[in-house]
C-alpha atoms as a PDB file:
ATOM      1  CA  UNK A   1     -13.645  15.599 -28.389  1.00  0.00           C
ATOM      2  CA  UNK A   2     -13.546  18.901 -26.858  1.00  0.00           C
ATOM      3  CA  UNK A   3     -10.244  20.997 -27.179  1.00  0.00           C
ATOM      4  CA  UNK A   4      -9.671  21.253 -23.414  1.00  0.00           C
ATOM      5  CA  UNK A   5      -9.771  17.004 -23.321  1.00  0.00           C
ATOM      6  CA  UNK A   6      -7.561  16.479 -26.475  1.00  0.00           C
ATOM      7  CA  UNK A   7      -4.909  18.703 -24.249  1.00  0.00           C
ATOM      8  CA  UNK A   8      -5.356  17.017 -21.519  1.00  0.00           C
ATOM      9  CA  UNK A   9      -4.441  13.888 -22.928  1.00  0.00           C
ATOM     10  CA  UNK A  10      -1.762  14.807 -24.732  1.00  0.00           C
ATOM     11  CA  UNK A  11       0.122  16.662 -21.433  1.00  0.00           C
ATOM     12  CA  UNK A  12      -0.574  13.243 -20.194  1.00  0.00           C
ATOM     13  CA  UNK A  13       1.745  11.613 -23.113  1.00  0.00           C
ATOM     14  CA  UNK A  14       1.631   8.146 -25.132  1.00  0.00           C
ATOM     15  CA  UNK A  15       2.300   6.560 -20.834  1.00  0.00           C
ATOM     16  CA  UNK A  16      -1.132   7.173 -20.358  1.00  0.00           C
ATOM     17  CA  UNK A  17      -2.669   6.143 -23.672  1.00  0.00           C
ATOM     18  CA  UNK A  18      -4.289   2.364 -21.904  1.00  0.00           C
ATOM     19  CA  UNK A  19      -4.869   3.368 -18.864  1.00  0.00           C
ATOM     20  CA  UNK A  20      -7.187   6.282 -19.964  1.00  0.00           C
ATOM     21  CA  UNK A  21     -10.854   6.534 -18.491  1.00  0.00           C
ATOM     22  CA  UNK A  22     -13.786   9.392 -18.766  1.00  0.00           C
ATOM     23  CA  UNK A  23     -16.909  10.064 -17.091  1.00  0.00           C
ATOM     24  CA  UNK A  24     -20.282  11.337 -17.931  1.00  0.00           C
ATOM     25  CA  UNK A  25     -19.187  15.057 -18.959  1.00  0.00           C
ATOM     26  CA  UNK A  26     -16.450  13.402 -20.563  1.00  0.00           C
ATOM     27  CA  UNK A  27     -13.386  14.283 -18.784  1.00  0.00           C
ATOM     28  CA  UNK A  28     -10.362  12.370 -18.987  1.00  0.00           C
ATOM     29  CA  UNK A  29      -8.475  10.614 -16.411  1.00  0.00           C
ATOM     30  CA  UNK A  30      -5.839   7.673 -15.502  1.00  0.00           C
ATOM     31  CA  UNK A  31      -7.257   5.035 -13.745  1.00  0.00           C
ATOM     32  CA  UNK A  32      -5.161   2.586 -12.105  1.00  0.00           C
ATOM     33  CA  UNK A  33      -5.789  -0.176  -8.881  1.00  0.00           C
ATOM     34  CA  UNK A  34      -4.900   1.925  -6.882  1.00  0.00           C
ATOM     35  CA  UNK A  35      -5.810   5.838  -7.835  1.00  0.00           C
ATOM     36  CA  UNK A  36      -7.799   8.045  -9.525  1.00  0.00           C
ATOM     37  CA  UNK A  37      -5.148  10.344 -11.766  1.00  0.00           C
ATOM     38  CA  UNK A  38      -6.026  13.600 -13.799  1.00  0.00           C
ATOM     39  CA  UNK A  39      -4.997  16.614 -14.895  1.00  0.00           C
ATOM     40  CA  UNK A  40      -4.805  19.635 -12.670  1.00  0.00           C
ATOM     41  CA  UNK A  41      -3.433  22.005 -14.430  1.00  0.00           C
ATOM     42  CA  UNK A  42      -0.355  21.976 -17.168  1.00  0.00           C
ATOM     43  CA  UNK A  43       2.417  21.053 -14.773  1.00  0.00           C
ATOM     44  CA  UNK A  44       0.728  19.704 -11.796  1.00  0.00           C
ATOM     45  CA  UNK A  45      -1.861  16.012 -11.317  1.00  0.00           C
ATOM     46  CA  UNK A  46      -4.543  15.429  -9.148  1.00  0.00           C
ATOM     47  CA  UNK A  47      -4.851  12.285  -7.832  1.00  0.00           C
ATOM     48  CA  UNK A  48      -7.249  10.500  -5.537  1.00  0.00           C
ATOM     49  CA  UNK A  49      -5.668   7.596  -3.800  1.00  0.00           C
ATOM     50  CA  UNK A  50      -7.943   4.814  -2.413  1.00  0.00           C
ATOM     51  CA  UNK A  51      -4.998   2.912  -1.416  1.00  0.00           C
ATOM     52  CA  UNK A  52      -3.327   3.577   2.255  1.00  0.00           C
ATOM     53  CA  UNK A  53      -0.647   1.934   1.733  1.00  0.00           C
ATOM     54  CA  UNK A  54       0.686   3.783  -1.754  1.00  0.00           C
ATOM     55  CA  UNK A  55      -0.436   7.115  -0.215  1.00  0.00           C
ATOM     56  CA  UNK A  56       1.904   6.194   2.559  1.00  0.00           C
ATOM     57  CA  UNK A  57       4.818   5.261   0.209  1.00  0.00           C
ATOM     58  CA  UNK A  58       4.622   8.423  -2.065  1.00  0.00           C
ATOM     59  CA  UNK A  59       4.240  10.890   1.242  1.00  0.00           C
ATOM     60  CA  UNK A  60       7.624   9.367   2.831  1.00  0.00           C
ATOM     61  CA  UNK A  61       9.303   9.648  -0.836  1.00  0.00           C
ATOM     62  CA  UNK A  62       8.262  13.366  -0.920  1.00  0.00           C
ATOM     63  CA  UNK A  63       6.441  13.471  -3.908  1.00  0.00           C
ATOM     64  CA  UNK A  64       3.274  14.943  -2.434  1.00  0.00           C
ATOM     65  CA  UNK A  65       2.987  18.559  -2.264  1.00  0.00           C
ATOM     66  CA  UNK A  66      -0.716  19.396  -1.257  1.00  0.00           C
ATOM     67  CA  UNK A  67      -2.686  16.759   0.673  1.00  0.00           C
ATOM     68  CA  UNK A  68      -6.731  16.878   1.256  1.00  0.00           C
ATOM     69  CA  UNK A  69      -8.083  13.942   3.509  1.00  0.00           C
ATOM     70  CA  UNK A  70     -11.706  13.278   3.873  1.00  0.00           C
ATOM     71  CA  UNK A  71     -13.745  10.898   5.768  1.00  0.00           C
ATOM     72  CA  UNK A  72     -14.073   8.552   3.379  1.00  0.00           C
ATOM     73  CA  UNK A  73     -11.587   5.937   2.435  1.00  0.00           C
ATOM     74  CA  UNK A  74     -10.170   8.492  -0.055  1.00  0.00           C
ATOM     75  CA  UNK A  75      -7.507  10.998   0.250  1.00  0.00           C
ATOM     76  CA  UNK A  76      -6.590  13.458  -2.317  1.00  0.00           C
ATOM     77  CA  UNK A  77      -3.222  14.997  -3.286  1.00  0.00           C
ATOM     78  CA  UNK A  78      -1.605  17.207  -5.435  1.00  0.00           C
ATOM     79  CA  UNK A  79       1.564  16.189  -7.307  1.00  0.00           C
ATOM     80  CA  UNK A  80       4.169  17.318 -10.209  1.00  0.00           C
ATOM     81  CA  UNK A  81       3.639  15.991 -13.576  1.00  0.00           C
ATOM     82  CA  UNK A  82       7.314  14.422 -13.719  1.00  0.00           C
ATOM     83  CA  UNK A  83       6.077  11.750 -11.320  1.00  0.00           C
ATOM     84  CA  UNK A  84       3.147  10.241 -13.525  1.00  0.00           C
ATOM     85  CA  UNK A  85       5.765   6.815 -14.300  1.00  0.00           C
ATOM     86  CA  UNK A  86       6.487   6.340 -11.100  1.00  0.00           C
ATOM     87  CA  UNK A  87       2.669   7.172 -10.206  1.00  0.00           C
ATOM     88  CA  UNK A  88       1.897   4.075 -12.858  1.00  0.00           C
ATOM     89  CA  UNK A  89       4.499   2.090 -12.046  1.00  0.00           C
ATOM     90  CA  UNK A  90       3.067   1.435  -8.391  1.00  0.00           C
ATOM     91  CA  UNK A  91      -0.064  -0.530 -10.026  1.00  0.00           C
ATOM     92  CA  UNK A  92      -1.251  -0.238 -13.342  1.00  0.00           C
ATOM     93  CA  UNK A  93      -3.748  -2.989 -14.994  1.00  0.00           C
ATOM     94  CA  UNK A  94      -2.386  -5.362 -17.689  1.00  0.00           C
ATOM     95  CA  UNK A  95      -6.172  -6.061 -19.386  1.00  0.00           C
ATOM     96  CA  UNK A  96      -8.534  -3.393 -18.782  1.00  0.00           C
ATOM     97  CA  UNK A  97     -11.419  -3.835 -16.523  1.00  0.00           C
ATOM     98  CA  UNK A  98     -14.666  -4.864 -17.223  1.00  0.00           C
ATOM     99  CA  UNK A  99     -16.428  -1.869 -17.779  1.00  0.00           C
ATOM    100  CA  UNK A 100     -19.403  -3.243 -16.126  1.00  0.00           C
ATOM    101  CA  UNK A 101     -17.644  -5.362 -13.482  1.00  0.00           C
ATOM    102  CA  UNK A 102     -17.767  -5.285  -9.738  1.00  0.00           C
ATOM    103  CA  UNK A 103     -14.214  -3.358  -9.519  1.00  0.00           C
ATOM    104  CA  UNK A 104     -15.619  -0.720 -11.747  1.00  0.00           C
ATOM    105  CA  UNK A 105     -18.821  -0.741 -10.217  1.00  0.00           C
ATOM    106  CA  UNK A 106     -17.461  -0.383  -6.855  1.00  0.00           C
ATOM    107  CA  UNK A 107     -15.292   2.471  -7.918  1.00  0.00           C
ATOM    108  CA  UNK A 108     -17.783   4.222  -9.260  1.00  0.00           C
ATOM    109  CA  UNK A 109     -19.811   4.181  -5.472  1.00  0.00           C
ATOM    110  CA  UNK A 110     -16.633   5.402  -4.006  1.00  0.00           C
ATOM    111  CA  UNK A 111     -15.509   8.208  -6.786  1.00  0.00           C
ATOM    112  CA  UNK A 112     -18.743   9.083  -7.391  1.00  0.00           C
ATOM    113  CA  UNK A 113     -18.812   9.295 -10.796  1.00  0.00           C
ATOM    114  CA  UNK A 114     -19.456   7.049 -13.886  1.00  0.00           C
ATOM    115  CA  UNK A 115     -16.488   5.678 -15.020  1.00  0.00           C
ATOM    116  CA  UNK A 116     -16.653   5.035 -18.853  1.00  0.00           C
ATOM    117  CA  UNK A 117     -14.303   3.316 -21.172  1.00  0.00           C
ATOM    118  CA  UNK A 118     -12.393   6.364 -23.245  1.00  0.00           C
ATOM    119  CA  UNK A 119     -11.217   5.280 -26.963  1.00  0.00           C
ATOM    120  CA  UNK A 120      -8.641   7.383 -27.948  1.00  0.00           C
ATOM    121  CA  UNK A 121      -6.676   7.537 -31.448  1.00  0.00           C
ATOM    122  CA  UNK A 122      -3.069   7.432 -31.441  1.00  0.00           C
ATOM    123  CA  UNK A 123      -3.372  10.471 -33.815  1.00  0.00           C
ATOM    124  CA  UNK A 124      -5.212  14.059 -32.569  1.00  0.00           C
ATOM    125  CA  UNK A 125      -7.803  15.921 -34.710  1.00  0.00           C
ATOM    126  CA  UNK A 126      -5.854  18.877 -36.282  1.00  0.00           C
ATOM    127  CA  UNK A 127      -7.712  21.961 -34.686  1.00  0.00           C
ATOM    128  CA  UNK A 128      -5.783  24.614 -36.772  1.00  0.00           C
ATOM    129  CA  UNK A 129      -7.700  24.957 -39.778  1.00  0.00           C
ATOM    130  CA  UNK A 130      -6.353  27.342 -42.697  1.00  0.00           C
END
């Protein structure tokens, strides 16, 4: 795995560990029924919300900071890294997806993106070498 992606993972804590995804150019992202998480930056998660309903309950709890709606059934928002529990807390999967099945494959039409299964050791490659 590339440095950038073992990072990303682990600012995204042991939480995250099931729910983790990737796509073709293998970055990593949460992927729960009702959003599209990743990593924006150290402090900060991306998230794109195909649920009107849970966008509407985290913008009247104030946890939205930056908001970017399109056309499509998607809208995308910026929000603080503290908030990733609650984030999973509002729908997270108890078995994984097929990853072939019609909710991934539908998904994938809406992201646009592959959306591959991402198998991740509890322990990270040691990148300091003596």
């Amino acid at each position: 795995m590339r440095a950038e992606v073992i990072e990303d993972i682990q600012t995204l804590g042991e939480l995250a560990l099931p729910h983790l995804w990737k796509d073709e150019i293998n970055d990593v992202f949460i992927l729960t029924k009702r959003m599209e998480i990743y990593v924006y930056s150290k402090t900060v998660l991306g998230c794109y919300c195909f649920h009107k309903k849970t966008y509407l309950q985290l913008r009247k709890k104030g946890l939205i900071f930056h908001i970017h709606e399109t056309d499509d059934p998607l809208v995308f928002f910026l929000t603080d890294l503290a908030n990733l529990t609650l984030l999973l807390a509002l729908g997270t999967f108890k078995r994984r997806p097929h990853k072939n099945g019609r909710w991934i494959k539908s998904k994938e039409i809406l992201l646009g993106h592959r959306i591959l299964p991402c198998k991740v050791s509890h322990q990270y490659p040691n990148t300091n070498t003596k």
